[in-house]
N, C-alpha and C. Protein backbone atom coordinates (compact mmCIF):
# COMPACT_ATOMS: atom_id res chain seq x y z
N UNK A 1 200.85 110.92 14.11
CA UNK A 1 200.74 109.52 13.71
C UNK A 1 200.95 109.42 12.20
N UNK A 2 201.56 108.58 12.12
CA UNK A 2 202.00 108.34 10.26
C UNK A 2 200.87 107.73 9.85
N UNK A 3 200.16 107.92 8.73
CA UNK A 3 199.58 107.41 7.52
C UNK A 3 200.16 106.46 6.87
N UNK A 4 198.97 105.19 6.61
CA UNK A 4 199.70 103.54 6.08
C UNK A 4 198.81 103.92 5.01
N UNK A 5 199.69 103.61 3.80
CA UNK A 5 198.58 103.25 2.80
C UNK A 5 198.30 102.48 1.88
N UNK A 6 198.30 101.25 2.88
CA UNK A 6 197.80 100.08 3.12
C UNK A 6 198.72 99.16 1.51
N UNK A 7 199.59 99.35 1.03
CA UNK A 7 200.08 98.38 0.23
C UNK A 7 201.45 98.12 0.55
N UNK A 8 201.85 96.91 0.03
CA UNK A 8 203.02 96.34 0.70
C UNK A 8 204.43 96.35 -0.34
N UNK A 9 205.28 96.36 -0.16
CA UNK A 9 206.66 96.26 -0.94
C UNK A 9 206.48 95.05 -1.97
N UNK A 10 206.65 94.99 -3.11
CA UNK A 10 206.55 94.28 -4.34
C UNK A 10 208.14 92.99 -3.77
N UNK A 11 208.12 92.42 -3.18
CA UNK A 11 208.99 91.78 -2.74
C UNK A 11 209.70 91.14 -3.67
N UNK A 12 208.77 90.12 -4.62
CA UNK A 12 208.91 89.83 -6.03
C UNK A 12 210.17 90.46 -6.65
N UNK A 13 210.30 91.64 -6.82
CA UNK A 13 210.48 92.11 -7.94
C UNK A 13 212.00 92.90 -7.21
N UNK A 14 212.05 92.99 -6.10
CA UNK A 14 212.72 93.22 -4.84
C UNK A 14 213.94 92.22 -5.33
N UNK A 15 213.49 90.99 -4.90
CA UNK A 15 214.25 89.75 -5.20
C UNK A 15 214.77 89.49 -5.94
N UNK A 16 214.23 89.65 -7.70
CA UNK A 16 214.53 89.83 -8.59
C UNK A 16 215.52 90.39 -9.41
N UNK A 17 215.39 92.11 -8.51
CA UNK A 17 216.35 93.03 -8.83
C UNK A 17 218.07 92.41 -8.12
N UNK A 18 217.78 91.66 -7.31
CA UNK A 18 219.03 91.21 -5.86
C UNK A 18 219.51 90.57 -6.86
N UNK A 19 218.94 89.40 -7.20
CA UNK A 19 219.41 88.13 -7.75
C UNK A 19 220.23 88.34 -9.37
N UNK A 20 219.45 89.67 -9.89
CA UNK A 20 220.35 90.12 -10.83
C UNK A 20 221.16 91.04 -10.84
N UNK A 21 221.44 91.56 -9.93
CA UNK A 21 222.85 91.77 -9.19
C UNK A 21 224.01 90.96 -9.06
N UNK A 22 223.82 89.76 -8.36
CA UNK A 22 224.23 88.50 -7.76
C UNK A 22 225.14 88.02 -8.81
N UNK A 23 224.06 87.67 -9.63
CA UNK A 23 224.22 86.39 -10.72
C UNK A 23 223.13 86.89 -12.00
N UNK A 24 223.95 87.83 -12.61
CA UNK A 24 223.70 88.46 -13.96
C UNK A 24 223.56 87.57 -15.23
N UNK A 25 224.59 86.32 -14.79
CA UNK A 25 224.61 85.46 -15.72
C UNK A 25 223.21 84.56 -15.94
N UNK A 26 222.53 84.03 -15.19
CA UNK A 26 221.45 83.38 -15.04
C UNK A 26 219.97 83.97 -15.48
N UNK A 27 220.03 85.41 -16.10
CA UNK A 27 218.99 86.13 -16.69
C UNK A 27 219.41 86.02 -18.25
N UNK A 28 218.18 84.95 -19.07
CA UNK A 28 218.55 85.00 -20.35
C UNK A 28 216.93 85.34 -20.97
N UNK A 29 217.06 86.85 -21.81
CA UNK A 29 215.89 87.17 -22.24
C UNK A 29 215.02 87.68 -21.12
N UNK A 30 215.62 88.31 -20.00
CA UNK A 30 215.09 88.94 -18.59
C UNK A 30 214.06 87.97 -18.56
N UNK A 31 214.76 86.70 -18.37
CA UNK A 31 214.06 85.54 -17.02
C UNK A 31 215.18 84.52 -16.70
N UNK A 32 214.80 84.17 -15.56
CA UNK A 32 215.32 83.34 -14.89
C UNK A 32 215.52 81.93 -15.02
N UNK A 33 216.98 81.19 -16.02
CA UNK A 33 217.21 80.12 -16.21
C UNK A 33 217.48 79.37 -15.20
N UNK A 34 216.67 78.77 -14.33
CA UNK A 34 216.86 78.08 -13.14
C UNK A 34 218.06 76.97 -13.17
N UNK A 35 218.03 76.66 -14.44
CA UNK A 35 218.83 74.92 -14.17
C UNK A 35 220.21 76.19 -14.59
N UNK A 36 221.04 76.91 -15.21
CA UNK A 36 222.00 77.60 -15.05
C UNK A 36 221.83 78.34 -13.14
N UNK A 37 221.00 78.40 -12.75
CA UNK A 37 221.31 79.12 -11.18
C UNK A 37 221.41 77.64 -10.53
């Protein structure tokens, strides 16, 4: 039986990493200029 240990994937930051992939342009000062996305 596998061992859980008990914390979950930082999804956040998951997302984060995607979206600045995506659309590199829209990270000014590593954050997220919403009205440019």
């Amino acid at each position: 039986m596998e061992k859980l240990d008990g914390t979950s994937m930082n999804l956040v930051q998951k997302n984060i990493k995607k979206l600045k992939e995506i659309f590199p342009e829209i990270f000014i000062e590593g954050r997220i200029d919403f009205e440019l996305l």
